[in-house]
Protein backbone atom coordinates (compact mmCIF):
# COMPACT_ATOMS: atom_id res chain seq x y z
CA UNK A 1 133.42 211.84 166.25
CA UNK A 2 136.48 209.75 166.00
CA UNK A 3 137.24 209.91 169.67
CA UNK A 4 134.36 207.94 170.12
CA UNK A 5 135.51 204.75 168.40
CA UNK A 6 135.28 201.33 169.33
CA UNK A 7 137.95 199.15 168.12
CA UNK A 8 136.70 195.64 169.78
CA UNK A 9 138.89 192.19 168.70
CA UNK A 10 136.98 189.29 167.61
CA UNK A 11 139.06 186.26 168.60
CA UNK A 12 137.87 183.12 166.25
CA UNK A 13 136.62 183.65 162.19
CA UNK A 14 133.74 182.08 160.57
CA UNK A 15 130.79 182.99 158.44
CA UNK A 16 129.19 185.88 159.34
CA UNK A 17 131.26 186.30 162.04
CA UNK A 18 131.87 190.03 162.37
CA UNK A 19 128.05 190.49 160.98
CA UNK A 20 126.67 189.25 164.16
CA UNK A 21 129.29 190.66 166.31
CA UNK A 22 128.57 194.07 164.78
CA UNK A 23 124.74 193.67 165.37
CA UNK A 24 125.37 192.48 169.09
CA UNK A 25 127.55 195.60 169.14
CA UNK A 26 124.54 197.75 167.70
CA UNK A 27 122.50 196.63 169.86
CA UNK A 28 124.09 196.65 173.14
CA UNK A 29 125.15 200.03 172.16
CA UNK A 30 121.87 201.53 171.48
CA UNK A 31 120.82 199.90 174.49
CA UNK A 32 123.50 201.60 176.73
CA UNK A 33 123.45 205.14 175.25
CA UNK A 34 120.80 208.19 175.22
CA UNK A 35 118.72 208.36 172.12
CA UNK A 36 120.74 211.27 170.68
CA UNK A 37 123.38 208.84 170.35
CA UNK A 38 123.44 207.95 166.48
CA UNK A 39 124.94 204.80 164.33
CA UNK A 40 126.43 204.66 161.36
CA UNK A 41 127.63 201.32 160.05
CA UNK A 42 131.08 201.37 157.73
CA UNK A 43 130.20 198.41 155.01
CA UNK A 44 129.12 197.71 151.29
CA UNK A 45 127.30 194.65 152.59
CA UNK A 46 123.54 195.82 152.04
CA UNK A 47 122.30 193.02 154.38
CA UNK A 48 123.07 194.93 157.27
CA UNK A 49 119.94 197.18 155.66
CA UNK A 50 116.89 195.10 157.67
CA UNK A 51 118.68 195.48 160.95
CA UNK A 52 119.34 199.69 160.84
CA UNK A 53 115.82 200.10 159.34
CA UNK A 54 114.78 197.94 162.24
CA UNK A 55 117.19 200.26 164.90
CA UNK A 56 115.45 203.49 162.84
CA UNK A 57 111.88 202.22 163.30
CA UNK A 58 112.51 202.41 166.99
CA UNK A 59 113.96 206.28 167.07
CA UNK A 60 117.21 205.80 166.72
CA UNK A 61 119.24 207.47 164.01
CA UNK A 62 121.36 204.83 162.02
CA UNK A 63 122.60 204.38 159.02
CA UNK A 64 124.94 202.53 156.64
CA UNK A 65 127.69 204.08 154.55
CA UNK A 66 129.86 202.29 151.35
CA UNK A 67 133.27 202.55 150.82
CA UNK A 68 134.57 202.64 147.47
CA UNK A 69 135.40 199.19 146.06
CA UNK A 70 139.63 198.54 145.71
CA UNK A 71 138.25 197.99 142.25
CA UNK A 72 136.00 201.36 141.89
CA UNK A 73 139.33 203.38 143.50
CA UNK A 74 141.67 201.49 140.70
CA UNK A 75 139.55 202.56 137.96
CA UNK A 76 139.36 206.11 139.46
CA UNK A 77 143.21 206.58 139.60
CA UNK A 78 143.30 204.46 136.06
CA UNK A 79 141.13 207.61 134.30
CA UNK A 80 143.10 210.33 135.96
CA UNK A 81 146.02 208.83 134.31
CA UNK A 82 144.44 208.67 131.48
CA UNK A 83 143.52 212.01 131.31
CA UNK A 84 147.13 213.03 132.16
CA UNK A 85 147.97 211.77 129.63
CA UNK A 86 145.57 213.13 127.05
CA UNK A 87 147.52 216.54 128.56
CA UNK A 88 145.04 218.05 130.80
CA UNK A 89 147.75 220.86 130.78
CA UNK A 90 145.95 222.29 127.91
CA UNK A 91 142.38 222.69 129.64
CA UNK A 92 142.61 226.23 130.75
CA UNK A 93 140.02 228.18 132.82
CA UNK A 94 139.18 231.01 131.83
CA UNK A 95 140.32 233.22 134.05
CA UNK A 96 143.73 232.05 135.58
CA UNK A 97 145.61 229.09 133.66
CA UNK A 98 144.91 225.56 135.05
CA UNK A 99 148.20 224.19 136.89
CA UNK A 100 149.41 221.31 136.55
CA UNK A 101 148.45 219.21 139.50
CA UNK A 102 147.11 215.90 140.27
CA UNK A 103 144.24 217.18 142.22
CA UNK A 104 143.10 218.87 139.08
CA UNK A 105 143.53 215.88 137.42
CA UNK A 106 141.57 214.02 140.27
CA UNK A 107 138.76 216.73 140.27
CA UNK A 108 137.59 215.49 136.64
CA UNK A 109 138.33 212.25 136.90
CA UNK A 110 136.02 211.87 139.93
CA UNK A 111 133.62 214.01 138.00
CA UNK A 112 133.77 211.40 135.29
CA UNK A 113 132.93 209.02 138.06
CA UNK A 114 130.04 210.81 140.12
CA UNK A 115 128.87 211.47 136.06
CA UNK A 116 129.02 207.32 135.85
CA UNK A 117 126.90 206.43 139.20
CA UNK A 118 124.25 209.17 137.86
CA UNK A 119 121.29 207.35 136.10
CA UNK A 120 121.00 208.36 132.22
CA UNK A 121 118.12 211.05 132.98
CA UNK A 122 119.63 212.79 135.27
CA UNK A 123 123.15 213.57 133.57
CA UNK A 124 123.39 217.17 131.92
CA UNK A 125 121.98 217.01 128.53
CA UNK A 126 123.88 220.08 126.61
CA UNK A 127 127.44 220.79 126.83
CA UNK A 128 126.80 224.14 128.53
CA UNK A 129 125.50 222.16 131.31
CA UNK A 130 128.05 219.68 131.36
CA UNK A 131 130.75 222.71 131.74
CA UNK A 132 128.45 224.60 134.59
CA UNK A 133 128.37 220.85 136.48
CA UNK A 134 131.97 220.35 135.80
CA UNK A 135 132.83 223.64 137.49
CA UNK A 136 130.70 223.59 140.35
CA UNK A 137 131.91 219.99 141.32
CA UNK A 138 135.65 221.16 140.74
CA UNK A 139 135.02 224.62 141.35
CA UNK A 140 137.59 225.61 138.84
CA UNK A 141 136.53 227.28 135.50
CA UNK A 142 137.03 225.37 132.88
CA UNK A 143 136.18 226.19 129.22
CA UNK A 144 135.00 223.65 125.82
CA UNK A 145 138.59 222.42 125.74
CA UNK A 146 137.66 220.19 128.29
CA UNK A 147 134.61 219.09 125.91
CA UNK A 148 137.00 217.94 123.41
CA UNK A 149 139.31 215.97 126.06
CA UNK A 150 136.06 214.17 127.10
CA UNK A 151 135.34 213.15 123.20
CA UNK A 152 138.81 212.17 122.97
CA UNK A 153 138.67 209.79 126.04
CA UNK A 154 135.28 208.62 124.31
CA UNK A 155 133.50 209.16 127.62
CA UNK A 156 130.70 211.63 124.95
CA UNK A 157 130.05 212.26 121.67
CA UNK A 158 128.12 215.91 120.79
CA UNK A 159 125.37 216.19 118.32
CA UNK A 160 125.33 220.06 117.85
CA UNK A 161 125.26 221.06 121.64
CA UNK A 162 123.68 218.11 122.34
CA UNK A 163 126.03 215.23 124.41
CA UNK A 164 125.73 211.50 123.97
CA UNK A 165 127.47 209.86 126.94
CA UNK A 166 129.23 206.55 126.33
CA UNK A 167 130.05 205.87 129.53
C-alpha cells in the first residue's frame, strides 16, 4: 500500500551506496515489523537477488520487481508509432469498428512487446492463435487484417497458417 512508503534521504553518494542503504533498510525493517509484513524491492539490479532469497529463506515474503528500461519504454512508444502509421484505423473488430485511439494503438504494440520477452516455444504457432492471444491481451476483437499489418511491420511472415516471427 502506498501509504506505507518510506521515502528516507541518503546524504553522501558512492558505490553501492543506496545498495547497502536499501539492505540496512530491509533488514531493520523486517526486523521491526510482524511477519505478515512483506517486501518488495523496486530495481533491475539482479544483485539484490542473494539478499531477498536470503530474507525468503527465513519466512518472510520478499521480492524484487523491474521497471521497464528508458530504453525498453522508447522502443515501446517507437512501434506504436509505427503502427500508427501503417493506419491501424483499418484493423476492424469484428463486431464494432476499432476507434481511433492511442490506447488501441498501445494495446498491440505492447502485445508486440510481451510477444518479444516470450521465448520462441512458447509464442502462438498459427495465426488463429496469434488473433485469440491478441484479443485476450487487448480484449478487443480483432480480425486477419491485423495479420497483414504485422507482415507489413515485418514483425512475421506466414507459411500457409503457419507464422514465422522475425522479431
Amino acid at each position: 500500500h502506498l501509504n506505507n512508503v518510506e521515502i528516507i534521504k541518503i546524504d553522501k553518494q558512492g558505490k553501492n551506496n543506496l545498495d547497502f542503504h536499501l539492505c540496512y533498510q530491509l533488514g531493520v525493517q523486517a526486523h521491526c515489523n510482524d511477519k505478515n509484513v512483506n517486501f518488495v524491492v523496486v530495481s533491475n539490479d539482479k544483485g539484490f537477488d542473494s539478499i531477498l532469497s536470503t530474507v525468503n529463506k527465513q519466512g518472510r515474503q520478499c521480492k524484487r520487481i523491474s521497471r521497464p528500461s528508458k530504453a525498453k519504454v522508447k522502443k515501446i512508444k517507437s512501434k506504436a508509432a509505427k503502427l500508427e502509421e501503417t493506419k491501424l484505423e483499418e484493423i476492424k473488430p469484428k463486431e464494432t469498428k476499432l476507434e481511433k485511439t492511442n490506447k488501441a494503438t498501445s494495446d498491440v504494440a505492447l502485445f508486440i512487446e510481451n510477444l518479444k520477452s516470450k521465448q520462441k516455444k512458447t509464442r502462438p504457432r498459427k495465426v488463429q492463435t496469434l488473433l485469440n492471444a491478441l484479443n485476450a491481451f487487448t480484449k478487443k476483437q480483432y480480425d486477419e487484417k491485423t495479420i497483414d499489418i504485422f507482415i507489413k511491420l515485418n514483425i512475421i511472415e506466414t507459411d500457409n497458417s503457419k507464422i514465422i516471427y522475425k522479431i
